[in-house]
Protein backbone atom coordinates (compact mmCIF):
# COMPACT_ATOMS: atom_id res chain seq x y z
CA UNK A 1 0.00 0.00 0.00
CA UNK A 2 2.86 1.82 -0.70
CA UNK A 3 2.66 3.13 -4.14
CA UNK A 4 1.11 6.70 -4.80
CA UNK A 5 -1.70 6.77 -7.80
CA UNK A 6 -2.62 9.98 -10.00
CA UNK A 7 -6.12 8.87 -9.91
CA UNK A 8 -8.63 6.61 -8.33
CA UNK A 9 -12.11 4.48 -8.79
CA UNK A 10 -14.14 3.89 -5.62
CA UNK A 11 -16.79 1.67 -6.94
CA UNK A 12 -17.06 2.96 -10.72
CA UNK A 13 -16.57 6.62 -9.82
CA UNK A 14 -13.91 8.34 -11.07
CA UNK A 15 -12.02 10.50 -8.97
CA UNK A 16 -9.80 12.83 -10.37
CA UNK A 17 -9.01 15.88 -8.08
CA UNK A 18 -8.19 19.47 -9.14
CA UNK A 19 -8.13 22.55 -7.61
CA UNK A 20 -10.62 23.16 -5.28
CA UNK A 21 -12.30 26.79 -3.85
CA UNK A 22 -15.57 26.88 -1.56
CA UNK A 23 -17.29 28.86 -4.49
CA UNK A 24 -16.25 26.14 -7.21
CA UNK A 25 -18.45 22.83 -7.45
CA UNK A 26 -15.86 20.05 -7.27
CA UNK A 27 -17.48 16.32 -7.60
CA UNK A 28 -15.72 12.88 -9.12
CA UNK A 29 -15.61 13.18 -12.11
CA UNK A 30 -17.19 10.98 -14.92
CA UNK A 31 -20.67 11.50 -14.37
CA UNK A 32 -23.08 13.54 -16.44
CA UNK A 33 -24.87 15.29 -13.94
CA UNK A 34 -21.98 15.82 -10.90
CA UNK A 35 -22.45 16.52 -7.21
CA UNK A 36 -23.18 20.86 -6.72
CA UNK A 37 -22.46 22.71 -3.81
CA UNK A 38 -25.41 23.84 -2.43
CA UNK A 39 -25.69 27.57 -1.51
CA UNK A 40 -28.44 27.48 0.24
CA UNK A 41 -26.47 25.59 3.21
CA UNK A 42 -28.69 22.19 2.73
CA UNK A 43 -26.76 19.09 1.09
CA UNK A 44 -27.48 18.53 -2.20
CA UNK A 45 -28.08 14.81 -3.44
CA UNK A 46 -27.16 13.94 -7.01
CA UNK A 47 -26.39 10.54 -8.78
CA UNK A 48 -23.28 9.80 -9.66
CA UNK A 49 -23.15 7.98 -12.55
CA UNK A 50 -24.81 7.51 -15.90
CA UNK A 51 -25.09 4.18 -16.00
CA UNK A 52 -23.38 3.75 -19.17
CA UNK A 53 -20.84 0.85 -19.69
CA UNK A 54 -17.27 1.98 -19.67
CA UNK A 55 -13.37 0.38 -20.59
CA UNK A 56 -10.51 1.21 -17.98
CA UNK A 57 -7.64 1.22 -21.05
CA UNK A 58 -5.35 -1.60 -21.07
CA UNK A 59 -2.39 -0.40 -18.74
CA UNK A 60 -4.17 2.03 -16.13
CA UNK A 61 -4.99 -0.37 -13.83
CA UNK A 62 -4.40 -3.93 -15.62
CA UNK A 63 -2.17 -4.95 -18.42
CA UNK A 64 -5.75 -5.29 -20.40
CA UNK A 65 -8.34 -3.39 -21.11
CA UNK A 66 -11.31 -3.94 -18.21
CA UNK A 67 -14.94 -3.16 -19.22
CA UNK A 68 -16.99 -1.57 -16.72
CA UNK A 69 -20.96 -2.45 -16.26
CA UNK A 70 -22.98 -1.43 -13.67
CA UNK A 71 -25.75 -3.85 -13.04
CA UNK A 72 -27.66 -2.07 -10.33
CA UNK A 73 -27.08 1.79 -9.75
CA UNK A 74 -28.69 2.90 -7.10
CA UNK A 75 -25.25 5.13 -5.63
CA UNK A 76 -25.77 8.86 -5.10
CA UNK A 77 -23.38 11.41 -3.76
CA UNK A 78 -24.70 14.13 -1.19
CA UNK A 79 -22.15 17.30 -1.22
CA UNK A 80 -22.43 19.60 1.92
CA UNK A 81 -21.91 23.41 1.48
CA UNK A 82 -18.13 24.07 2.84
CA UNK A 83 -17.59 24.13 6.23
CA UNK A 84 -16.27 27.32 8.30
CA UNK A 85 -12.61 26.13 7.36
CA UNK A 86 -13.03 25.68 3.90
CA UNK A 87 -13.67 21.69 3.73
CA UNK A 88 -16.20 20.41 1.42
CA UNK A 89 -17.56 16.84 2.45
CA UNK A 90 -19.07 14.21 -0.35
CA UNK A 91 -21.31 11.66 1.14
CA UNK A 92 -20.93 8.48 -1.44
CA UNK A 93 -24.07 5.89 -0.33
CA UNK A 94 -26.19 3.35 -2.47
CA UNK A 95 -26.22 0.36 -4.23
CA UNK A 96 -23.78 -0.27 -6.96
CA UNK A 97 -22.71 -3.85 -8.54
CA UNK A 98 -20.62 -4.10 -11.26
CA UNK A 99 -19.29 -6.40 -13.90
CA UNK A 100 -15.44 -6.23 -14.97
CA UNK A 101 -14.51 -7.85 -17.61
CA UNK A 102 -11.15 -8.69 -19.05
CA UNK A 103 -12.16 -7.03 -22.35
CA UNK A 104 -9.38 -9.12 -24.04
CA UNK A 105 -10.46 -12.56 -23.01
CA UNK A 106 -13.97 -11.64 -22.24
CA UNK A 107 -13.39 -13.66 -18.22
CA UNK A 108 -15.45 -11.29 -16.00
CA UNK A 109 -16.79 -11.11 -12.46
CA UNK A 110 -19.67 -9.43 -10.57
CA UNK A 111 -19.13 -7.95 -7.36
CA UNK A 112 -20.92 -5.89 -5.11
CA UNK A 113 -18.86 -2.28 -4.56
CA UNK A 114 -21.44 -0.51 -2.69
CA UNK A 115 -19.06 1.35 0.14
CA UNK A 116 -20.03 3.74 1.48
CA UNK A 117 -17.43 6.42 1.03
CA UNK A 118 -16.37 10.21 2.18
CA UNK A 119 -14.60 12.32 0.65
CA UNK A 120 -13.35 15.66 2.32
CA UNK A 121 -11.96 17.94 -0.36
CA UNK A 122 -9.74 20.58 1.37
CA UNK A 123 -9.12 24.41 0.01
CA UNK A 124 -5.88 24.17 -0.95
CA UNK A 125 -7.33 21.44 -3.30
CA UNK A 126 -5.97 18.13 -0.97
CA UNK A 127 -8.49 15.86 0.00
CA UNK A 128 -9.21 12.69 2.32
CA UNK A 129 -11.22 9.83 1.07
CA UNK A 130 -12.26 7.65 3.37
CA UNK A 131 -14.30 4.10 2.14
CA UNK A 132 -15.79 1.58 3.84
CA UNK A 133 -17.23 -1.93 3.60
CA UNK A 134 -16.60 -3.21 0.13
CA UNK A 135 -15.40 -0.95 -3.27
CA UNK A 136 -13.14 -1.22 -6.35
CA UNK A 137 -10.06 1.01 -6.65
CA UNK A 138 -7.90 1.29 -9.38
CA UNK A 139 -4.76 2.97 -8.14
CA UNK A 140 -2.70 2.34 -11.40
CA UNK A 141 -0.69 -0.01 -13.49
CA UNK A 142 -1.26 -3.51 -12.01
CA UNK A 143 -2.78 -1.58 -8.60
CA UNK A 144 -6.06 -3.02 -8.92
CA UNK A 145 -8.39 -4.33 -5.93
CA UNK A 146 -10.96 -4.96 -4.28
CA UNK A 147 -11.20 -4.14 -0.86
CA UNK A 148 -13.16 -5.49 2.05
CA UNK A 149 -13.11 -3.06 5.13
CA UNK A 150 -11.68 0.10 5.71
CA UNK A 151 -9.54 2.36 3.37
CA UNK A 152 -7.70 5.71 3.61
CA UNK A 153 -6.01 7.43 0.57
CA UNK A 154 -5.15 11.23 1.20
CA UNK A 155 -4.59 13.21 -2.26
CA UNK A 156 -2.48 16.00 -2.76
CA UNK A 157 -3.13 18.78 -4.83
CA UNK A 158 -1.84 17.90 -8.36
CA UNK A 159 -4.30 14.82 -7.82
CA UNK A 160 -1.59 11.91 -6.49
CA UNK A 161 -3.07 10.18 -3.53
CA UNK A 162 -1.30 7.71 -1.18
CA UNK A 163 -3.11 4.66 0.28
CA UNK A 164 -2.28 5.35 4.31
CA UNK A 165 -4.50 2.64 5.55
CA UNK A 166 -6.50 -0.29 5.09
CA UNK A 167 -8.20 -2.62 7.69
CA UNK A 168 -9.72 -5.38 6.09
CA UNK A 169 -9.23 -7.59 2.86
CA UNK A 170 -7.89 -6.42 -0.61
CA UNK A 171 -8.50 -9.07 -3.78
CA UNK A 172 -6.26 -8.42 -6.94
CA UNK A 173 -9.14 -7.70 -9.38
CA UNK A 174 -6.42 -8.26 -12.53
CA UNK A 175 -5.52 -11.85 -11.31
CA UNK A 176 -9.25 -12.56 -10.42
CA UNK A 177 -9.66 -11.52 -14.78
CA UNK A 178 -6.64 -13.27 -15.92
């Protein structure tokens, strides 16, 4: 749990951090309709994803291609209005299963990624994603898992993040599709 990543999946959201303000909306990205920040001080619940199949390239996280399909989407983000120090918290909650598939030799498996997750995004554009229970994360070239339990990754700015701890059970998802 050593190796840093420049980006991240928790479940099948993609999480690629930039600068962050408390005027800005900042969400992961890959989803049509992305988290807001409310300024009317209530949370403000969004889905997160489209629900349209998508390929991890061959390379980012295995040395094939893996296909992304979410059977049941039922995972939302709610994103709180900044706190008094800046800090903008994302709620990740729901249902989500997926199927990854080794796109090359067409071997896939279906597991159950629901979290939950948190991610604190910090003003000087850090942030502090905390996950729970069960998720997918692709940290990089063969840095794929699933983990059981409980994960922290804290990203810097320029969007590298650092596994710092895990409690639980992590399954190689690119030896589970070889």
């Amino acid at each position: 749990m050593s190796h840093p990543m420049r980006f991240l999946v928790l479940g099948s959201v993609l999480v690629i951090l930039g600068a962050c303000s408390d005027t800005a909306s900042t969400a992961p990205v890959g989803d049509a309709n992305p988290p807001r920040i409310s300024e009317s001080g209530k949370p403000i619940r969004s889905p997160i994803l489209s629900g349209e199949p998508f390929e991890i390239p061959a390379g980012l996280a295995c040395s094939f291609a893996v296909g992304v399909e979410l059977l049941v989407n039922k995972e939302f983000a709610k994103t709180f209005p900044p706190e008094p120090n800046g800090d903008v918290v994302v709620l990740i909650n729901g249902r989500l299963v997926e199927r990854l598939t080794n796109v090359s030799t067409g071997k896939s498996i279906i597991v159950n990624v629901s979290g939950p997750g948190r991610l604190t995004i910090h003003p000087d554009g850090s942030a502090t994603l905390v996950a729970w229970g069960r998720s997918s994360n692709f940290f990089g070239p063969g840095e794929a898992f699933l983990f059981s339990g409980r994960l922290v990754i804290e990203i810097a700015p320029d969007g590298i993040g650092t596994p710092v701890s895990l409690s639980g059970h992590e399954e190689d998802i690119c030896a589970a599709l070889s």
